[in-house]
Structures are given as C-alpha cells and as structure tokens.
Protein backbone atom coordinates (compact mmCIF):
# COMPACT_ATOMS: atom_id res chain seq x y z
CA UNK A 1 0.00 0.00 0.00
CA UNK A 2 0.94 3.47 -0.72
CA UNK A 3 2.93 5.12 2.65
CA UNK A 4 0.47 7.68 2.93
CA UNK A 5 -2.53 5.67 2.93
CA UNK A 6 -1.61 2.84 5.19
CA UNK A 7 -3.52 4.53 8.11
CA UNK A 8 -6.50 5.88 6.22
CA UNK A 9 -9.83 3.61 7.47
CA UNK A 10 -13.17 3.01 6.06
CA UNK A 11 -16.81 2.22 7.63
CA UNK A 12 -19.36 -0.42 5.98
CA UNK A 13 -21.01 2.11 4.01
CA UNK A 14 -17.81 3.86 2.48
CA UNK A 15 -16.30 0.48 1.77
CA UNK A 16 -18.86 -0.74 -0.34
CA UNK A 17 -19.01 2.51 -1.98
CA UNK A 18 -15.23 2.83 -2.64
CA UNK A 19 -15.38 -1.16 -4.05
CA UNK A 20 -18.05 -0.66 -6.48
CA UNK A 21 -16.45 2.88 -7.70
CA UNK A 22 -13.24 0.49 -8.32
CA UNK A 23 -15.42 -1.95 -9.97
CA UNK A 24 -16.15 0.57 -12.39
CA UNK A 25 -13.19 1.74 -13.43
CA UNK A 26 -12.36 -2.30 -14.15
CA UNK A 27 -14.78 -2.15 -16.23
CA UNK A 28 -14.02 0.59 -18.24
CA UNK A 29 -12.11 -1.42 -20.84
CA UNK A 30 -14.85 -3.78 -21.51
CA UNK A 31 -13.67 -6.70 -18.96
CA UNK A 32 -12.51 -6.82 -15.87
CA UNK A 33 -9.79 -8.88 -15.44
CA UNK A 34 -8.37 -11.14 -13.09
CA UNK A 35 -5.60 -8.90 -11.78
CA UNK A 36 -8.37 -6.09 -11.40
CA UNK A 37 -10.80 -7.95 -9.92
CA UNK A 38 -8.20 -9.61 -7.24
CA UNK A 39 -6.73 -6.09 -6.49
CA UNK A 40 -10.52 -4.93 -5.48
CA UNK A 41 -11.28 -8.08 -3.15
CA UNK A 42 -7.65 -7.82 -1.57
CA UNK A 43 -8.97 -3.56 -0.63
CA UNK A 44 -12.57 -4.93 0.02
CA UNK A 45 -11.30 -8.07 2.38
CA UNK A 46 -8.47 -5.61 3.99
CA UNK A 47 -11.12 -2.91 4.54
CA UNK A 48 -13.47 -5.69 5.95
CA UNK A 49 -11.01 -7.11 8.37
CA UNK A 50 -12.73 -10.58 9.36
CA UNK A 51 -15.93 -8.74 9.58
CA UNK A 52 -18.93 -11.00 9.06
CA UNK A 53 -22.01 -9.00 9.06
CA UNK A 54 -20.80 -7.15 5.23
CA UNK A 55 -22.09 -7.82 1.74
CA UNK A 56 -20.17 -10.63 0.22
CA UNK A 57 -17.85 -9.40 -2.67
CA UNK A 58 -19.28 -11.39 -5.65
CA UNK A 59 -22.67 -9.34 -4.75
CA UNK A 60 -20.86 -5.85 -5.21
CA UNK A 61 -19.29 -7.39 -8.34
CA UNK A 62 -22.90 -8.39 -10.06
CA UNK A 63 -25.06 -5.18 -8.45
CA UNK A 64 -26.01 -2.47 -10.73
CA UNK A 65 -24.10 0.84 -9.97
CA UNK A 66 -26.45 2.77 -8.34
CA UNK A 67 -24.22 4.41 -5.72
CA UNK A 68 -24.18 8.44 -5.17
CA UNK A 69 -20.60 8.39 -4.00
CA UNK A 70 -20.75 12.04 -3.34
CA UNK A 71 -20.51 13.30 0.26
CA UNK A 72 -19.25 9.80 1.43
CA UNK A 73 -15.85 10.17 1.83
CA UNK A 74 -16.09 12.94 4.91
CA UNK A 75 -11.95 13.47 4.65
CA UNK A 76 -8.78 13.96 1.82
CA UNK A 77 -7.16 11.09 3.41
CA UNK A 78 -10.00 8.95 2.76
CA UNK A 79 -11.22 10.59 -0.91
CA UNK A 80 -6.79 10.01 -1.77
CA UNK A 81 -7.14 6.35 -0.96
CA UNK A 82 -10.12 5.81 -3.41
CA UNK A 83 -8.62 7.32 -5.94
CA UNK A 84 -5.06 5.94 -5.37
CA UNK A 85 -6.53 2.98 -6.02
CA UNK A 86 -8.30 3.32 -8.49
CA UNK A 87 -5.51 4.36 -10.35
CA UNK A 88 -3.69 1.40 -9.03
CA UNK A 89 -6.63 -0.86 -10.53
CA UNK A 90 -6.20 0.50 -13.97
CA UNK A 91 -2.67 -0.13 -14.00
CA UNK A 92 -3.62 -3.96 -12.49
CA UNK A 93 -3.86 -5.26 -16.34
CA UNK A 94 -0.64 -3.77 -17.15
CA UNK A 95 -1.05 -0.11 -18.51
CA UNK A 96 -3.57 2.60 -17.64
CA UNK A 97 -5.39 4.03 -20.95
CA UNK A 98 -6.55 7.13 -21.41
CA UNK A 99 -10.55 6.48 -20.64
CA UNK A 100 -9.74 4.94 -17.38
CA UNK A 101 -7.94 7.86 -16.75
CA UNK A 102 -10.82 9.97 -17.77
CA UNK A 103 -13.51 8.02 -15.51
CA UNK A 104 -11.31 7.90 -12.60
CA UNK A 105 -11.10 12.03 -13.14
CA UNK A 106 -14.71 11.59 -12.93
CA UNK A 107 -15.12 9.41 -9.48
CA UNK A 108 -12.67 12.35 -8.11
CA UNK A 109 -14.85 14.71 -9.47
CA UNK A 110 -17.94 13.07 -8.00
CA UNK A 111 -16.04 12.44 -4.36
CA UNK A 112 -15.08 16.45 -4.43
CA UNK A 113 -11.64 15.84 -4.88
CA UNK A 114 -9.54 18.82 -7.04
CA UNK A 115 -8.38 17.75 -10.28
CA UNK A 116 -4.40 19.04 -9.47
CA UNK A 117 -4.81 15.98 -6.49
CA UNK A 118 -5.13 13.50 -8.84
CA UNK A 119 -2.29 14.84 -10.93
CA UNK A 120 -0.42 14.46 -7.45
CA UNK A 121 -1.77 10.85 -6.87
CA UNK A 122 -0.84 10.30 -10.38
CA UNK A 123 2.42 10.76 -9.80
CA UNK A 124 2.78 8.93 -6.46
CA UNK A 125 1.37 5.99 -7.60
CA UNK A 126 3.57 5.44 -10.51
CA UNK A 127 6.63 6.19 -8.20
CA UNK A 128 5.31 3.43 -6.07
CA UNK A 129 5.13 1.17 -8.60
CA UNK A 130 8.28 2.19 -10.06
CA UNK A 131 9.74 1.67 -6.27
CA UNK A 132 8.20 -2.01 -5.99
CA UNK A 133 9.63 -2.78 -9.63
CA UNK A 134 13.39 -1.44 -8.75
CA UNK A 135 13.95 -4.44 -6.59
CA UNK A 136 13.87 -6.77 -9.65
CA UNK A 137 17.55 -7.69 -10.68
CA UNK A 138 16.86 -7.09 -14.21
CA UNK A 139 17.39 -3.23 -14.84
CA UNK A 140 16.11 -3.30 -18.54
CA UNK A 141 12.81 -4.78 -17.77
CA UNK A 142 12.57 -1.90 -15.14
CA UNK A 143 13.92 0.67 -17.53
CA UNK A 144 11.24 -0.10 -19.89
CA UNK A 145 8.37 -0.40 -17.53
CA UNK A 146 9.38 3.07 -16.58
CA UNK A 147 9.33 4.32 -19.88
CA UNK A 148 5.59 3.26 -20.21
CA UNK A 149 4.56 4.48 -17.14
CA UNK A 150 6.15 8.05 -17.89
C-alpha cells in the first residue's frame, strides 16, 4: 500500500461505496480482469477485516451501480485512498489508458476531490510502482516499464 494511505480507514457504508467505484473503473475497458478484480477483493477483504455481518464481494461485483458516492468520503485522506486505487486498478492489467484515466477524473470529481490531487496521486502511484519494480535484478525490464509508465 501506498505510505500515505496505510492509516487511512473506512466504515461499511464507504467500503462498499469505494469497491463498487473500483469496480467501475475495471470495467471501463470492456472486462474486468483477473488482476483487477483480485486487487478490489484484496482492498474490500483488507477494509473488511474478518468482519462478518458485510455484503459478500461477488454481490458488489454483479449489483447495478447505483451508488451516489458524493458526500461519502467525509476526509482527503480517505477521498486520496479511493482514488489511489483506483488508479492502481487500472494499471492492475498492465497499462492505464486514457478512458480509465478519464472516468477515474470523474469518481474524483464526483467524491469532491480537485483535479491538481489527482495529478499528485498520479504521480505517487507510478513512483510506487516504479519503487516495488526497482527491486527486480533485471534493470532493462525496469527501464522499460518506466518508460511506459512516464
């Protein structure tokens, strides 16, 4: 997880808000695929923390979206770590394209989050992945990943 979300936390409601807004942007390319889709249960299960009494996943993954995410996420900290990753989910399937980029301009929009902070988040996710990459021992493979990221 990104440094400067690891103590941002999440009720029932915003959870299940945050999961289906990721959901989305999955689906923005016409599938969702397995990297997306396990990215989004590892947030929704580490969100849920053992709890029993939430919606199961697969039922956020087959409801319509009919959320209003607007007004749910009451701080930045929180509003940064839904976007963060949804940035981080359209990078799961190996490159983010430019209409995920667009809709997940549009869930910041909708969560009331300015568009120079997702610039910002832009930036600090791909130095994260960049950062988990650099401990490969093969320098080219990181060189060019960071070429594509750039």
């Amino acid at each position: 997880m990104l440094p400067l979300l690891i103590d941002v936390s999440l009720d029932t409601d915003q959870t299940v808000a945050a999961t289906q807004l990721l959901l989305r942007i999955a689906h923005v390319d016409g599938a969702r695929t397995a990297e997306e889709v396990a990215l989004i249960r590892q947030f929704y299960d580490a969100c849920r923390n053992g709890a029993d009494d939430w919606p199961a996943f697969d039922s956020l993954a087959t409801e319509t979206q009919n959320t209003n995410p607007a007004g749910a996420f009451r701080n930045a900290a929180q509003r940064d770590l839904v976007v963060a990753t949804c940035l981080l989910v359209a990078y799961a399937d190996g490159a983010l394209i430019a209409e995920e980029l667009a809709e997940v301009r549009v869930v910041a929009t909708e969560i009331g989050m300015p568009a120079t902070r997702v610039d910002e988040l832009l930036a600090l996710v791909k130095d994260y992945m960049l950062a988990q990459l650099a401990r490969l021992p093969d320098a080219a493979s990181v060189a060019a990943v960071a070429r594509e990221l750039g």
